[in-house]
N, C-alpha and C. Protein backbone atom coordinates (compact mmCIF):
# COMPACT_ATOMS: atom_id res chain seq x y z
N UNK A 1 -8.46 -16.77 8.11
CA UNK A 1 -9.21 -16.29 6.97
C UNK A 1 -9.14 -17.37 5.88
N UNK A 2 -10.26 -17.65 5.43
CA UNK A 2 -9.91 -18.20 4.41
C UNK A 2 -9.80 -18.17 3.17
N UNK A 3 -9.59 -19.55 2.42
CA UNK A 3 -9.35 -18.98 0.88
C UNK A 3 -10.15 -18.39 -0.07
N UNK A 4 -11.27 -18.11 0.10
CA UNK A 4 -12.33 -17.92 -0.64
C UNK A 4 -12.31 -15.87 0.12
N UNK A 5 -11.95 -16.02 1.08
CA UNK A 5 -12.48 -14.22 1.59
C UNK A 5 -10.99 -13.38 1.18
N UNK A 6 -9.79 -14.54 1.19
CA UNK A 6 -8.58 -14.07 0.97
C UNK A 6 -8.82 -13.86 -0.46
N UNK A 7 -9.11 -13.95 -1.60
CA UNK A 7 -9.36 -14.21 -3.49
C UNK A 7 -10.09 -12.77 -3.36
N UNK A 8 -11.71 -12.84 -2.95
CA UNK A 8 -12.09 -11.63 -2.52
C UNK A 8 -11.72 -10.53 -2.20
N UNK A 9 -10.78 -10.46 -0.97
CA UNK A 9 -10.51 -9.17 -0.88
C UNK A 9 -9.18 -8.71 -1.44
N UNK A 10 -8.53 -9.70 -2.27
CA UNK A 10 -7.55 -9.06 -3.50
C UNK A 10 -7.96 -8.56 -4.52
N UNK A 11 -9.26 -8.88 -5.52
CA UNK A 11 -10.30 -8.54 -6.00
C UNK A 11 -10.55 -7.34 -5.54
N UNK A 12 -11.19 -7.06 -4.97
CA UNK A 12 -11.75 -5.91 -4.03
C UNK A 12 -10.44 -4.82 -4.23
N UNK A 13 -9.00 -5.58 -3.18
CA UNK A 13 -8.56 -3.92 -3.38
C UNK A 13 -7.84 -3.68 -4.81
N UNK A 14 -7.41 -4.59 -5.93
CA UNK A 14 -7.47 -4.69 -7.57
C UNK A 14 -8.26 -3.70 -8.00
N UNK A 15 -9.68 -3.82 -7.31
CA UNK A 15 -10.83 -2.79 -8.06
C UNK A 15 -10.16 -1.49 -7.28
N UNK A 16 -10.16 -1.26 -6.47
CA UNK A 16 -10.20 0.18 -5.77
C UNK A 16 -8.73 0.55 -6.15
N UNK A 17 -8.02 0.23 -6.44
CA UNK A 17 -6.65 0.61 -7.06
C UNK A 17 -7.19 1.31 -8.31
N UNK A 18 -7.74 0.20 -9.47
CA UNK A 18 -8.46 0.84 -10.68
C UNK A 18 -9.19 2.02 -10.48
N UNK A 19 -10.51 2.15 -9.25
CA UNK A 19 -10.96 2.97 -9.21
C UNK A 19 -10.31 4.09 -8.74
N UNK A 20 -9.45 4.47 -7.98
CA UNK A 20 -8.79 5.38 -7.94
C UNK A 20 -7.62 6.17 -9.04
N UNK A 21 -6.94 5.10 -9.72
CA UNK A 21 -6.55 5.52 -10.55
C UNK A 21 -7.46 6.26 -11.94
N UNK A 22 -8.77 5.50 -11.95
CA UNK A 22 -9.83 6.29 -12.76
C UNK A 22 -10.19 7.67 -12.14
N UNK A 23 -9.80 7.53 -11.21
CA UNK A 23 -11.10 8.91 -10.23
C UNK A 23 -9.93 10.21 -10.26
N UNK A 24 -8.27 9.86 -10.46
CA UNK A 24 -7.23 10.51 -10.28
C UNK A 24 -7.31 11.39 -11.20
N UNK A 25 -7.70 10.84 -12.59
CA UNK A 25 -7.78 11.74 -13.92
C UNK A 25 -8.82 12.99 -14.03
N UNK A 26 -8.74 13.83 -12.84
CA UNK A 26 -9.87 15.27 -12.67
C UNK A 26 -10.08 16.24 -14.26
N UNK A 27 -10.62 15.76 -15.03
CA UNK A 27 -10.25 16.80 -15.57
C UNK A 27 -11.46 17.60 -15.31
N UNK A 28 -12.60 18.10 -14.14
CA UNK A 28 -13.28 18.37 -14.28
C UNK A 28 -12.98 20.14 -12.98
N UNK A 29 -11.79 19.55 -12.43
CA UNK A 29 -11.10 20.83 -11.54
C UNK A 29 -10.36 21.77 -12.58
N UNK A 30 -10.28 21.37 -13.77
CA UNK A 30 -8.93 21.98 -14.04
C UNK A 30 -9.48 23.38 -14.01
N UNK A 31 -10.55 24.23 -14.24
CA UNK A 31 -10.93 25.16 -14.85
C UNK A 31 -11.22 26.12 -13.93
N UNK A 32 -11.62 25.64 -12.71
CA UNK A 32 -11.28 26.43 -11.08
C UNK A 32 -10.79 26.30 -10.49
N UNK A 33 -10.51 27.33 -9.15
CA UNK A 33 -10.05 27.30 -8.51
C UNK A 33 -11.41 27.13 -6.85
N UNK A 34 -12.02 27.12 -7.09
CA UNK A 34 -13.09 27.64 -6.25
C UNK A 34 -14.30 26.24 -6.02
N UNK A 35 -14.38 26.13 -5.18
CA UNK A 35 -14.65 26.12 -3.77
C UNK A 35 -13.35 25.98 -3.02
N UNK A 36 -12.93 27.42 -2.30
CA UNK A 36 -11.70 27.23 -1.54
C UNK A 36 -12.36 25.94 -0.03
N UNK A 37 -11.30 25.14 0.00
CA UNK A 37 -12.03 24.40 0.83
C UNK A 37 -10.82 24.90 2.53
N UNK A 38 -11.51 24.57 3.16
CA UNK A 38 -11.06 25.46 4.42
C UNK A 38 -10.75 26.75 4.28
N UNK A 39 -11.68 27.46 3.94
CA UNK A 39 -10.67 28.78 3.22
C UNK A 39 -9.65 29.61 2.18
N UNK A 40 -8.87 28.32 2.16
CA UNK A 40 -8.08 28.78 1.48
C UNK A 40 -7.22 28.02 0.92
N UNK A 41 -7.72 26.56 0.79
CA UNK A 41 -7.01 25.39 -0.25
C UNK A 41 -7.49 25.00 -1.51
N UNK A 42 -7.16 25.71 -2.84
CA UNK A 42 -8.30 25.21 -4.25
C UNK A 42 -8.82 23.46 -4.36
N UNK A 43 -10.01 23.78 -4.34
CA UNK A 43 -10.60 22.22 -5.15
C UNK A 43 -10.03 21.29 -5.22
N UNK A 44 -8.99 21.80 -6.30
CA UNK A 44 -8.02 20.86 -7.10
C UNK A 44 -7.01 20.43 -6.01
N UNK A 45 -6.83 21.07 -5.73
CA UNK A 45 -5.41 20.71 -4.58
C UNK A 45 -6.02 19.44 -2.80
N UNK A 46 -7.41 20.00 -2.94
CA UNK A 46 -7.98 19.03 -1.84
C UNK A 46 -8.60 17.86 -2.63
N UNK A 47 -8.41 17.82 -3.76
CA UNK A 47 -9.01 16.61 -4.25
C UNK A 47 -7.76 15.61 -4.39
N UNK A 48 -6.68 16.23 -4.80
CA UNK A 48 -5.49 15.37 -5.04
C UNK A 48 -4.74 15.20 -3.73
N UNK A 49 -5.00 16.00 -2.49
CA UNK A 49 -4.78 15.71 -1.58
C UNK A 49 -5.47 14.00 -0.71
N UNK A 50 -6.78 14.47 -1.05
CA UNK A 50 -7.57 12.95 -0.70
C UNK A 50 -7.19 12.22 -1.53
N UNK A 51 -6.34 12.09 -2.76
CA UNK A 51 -6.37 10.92 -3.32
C UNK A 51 -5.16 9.86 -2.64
N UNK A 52 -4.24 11.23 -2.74
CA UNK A 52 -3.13 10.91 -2.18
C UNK A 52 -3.13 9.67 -0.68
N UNK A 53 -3.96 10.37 -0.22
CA UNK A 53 -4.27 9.68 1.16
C UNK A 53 -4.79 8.51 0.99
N UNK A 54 -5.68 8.41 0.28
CA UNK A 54 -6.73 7.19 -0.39
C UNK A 54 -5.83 6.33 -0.85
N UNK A 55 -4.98 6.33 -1.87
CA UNK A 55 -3.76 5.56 -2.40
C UNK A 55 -2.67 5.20 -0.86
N UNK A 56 -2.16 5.99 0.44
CA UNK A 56 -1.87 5.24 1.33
C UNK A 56 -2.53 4.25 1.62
N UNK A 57 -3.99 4.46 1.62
CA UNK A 57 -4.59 3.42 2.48
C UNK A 57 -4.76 2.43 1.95
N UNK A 58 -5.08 2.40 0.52
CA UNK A 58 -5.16 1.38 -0.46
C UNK A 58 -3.85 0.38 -0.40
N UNK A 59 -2.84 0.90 -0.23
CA UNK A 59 -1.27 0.28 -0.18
C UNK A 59 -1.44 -0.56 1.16
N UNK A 60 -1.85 0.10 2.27
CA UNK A 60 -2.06 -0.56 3.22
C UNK A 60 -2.72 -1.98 3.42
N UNK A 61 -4.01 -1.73 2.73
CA UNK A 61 -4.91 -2.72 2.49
C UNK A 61 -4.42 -3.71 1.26
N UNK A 62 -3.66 -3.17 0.50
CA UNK A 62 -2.87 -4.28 -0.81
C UNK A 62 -1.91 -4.97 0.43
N UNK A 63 -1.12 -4.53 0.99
CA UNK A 63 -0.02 -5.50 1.86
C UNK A 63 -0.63 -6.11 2.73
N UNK A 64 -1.90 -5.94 3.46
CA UNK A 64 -2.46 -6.54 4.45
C UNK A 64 -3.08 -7.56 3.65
N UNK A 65 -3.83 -7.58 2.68
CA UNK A 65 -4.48 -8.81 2.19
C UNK A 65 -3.99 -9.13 0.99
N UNK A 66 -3.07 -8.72 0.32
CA UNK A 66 -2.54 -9.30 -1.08
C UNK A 66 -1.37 -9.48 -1.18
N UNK A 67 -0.77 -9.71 0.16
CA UNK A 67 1.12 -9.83 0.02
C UNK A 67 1.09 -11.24 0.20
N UNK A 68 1.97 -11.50 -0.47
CA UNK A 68 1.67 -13.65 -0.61
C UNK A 68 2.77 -14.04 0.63
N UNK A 69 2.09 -14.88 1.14
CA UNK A 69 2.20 -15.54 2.73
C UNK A 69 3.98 -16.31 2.65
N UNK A 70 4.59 -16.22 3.38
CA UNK A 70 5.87 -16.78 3.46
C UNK A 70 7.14 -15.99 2.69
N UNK A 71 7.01 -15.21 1.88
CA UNK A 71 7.64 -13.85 1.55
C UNK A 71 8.77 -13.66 2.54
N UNK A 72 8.12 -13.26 4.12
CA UNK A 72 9.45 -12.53 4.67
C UNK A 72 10.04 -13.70 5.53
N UNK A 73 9.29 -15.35 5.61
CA UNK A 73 10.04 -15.92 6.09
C UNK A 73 11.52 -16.68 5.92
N UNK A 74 11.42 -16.05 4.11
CA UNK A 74 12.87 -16.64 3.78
C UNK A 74 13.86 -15.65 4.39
N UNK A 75 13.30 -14.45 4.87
CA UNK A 75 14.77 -13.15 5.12
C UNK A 75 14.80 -13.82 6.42
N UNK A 76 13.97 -14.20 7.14
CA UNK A 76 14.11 -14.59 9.22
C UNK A 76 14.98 -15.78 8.94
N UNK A 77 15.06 -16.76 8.03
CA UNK A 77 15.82 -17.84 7.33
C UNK A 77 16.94 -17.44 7.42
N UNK A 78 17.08 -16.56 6.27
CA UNK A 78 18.60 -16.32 6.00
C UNK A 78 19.13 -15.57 7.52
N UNK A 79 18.84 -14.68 7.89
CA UNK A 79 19.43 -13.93 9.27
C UNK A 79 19.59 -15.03 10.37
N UNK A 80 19.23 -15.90 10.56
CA UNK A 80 19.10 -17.07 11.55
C UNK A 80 20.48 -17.98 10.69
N UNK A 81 19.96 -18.37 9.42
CA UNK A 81 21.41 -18.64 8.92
C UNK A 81 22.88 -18.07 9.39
N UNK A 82 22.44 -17.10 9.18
CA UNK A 82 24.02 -16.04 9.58
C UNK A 82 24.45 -15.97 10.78
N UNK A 83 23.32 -15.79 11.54
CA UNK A 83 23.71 -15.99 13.33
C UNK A 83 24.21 -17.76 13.46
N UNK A 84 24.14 -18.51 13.46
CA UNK A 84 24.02 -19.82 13.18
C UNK A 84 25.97 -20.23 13.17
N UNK A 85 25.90 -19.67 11.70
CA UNK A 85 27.41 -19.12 11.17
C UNK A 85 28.29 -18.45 12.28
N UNK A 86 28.37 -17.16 12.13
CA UNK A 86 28.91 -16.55 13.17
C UNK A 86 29.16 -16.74 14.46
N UNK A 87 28.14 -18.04 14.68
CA UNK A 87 27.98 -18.44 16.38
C UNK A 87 29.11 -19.58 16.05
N UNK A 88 29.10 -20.68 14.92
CA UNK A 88 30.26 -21.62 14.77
C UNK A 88 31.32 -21.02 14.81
N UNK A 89 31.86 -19.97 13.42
CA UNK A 89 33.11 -19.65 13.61
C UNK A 89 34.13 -18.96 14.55
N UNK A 90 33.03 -18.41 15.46
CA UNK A 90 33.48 -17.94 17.10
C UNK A 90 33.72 -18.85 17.80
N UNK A 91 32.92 -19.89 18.09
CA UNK A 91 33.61 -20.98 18.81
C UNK A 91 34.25 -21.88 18.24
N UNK A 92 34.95 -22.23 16.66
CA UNK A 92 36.25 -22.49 16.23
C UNK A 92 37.81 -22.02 16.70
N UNK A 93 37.47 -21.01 17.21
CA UNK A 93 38.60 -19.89 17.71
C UNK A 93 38.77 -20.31 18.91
């Protein structure tokens, strides 16, 4: 991928973070309860339910395209360090 689609789609999920956090502020449920949705879940409660979900996926899509590259290779570093270690001072003995 490159650098120009990688800028983009941090952009992109930046906005949909905003937009969800805009879309979170219902104040337009507060006053019913009704349209039970499947029967018997209020409005309000299936709307904050999808948001909820919407915000997983959004997290998903923030770590897939906006987590900065080489991050977890310093922890495979250090653990390789330590095995490294542990493998010398065993065969000191």
């Amino acid at each position: 991928m490159n650098a120009n689609t990688k800028q983009f789609l941090k952009w992109l999920v930046i906005g949909l973070i905003v937009l969800l956090t805009l879309l979170h502020q219902d104040f337009w449920f507060w006053d019913t309860y009704e349209p039970l949705i499947f029967g018997f879940i209020p409005i309000g409660l299936a709307y904050h339910a999808m948001i909820s979900l919407l915000a997983g996926f959004f997290w998903f899509l923030a770590i897939k395209y906006c987590w900065p590259e080489g991050v977890d290779d310093v922890e495979e570093e250090l653990t390789s360090e330590e095995g490294n270690s542990d493998q010398t001072s065993s065969d000191a003995h």
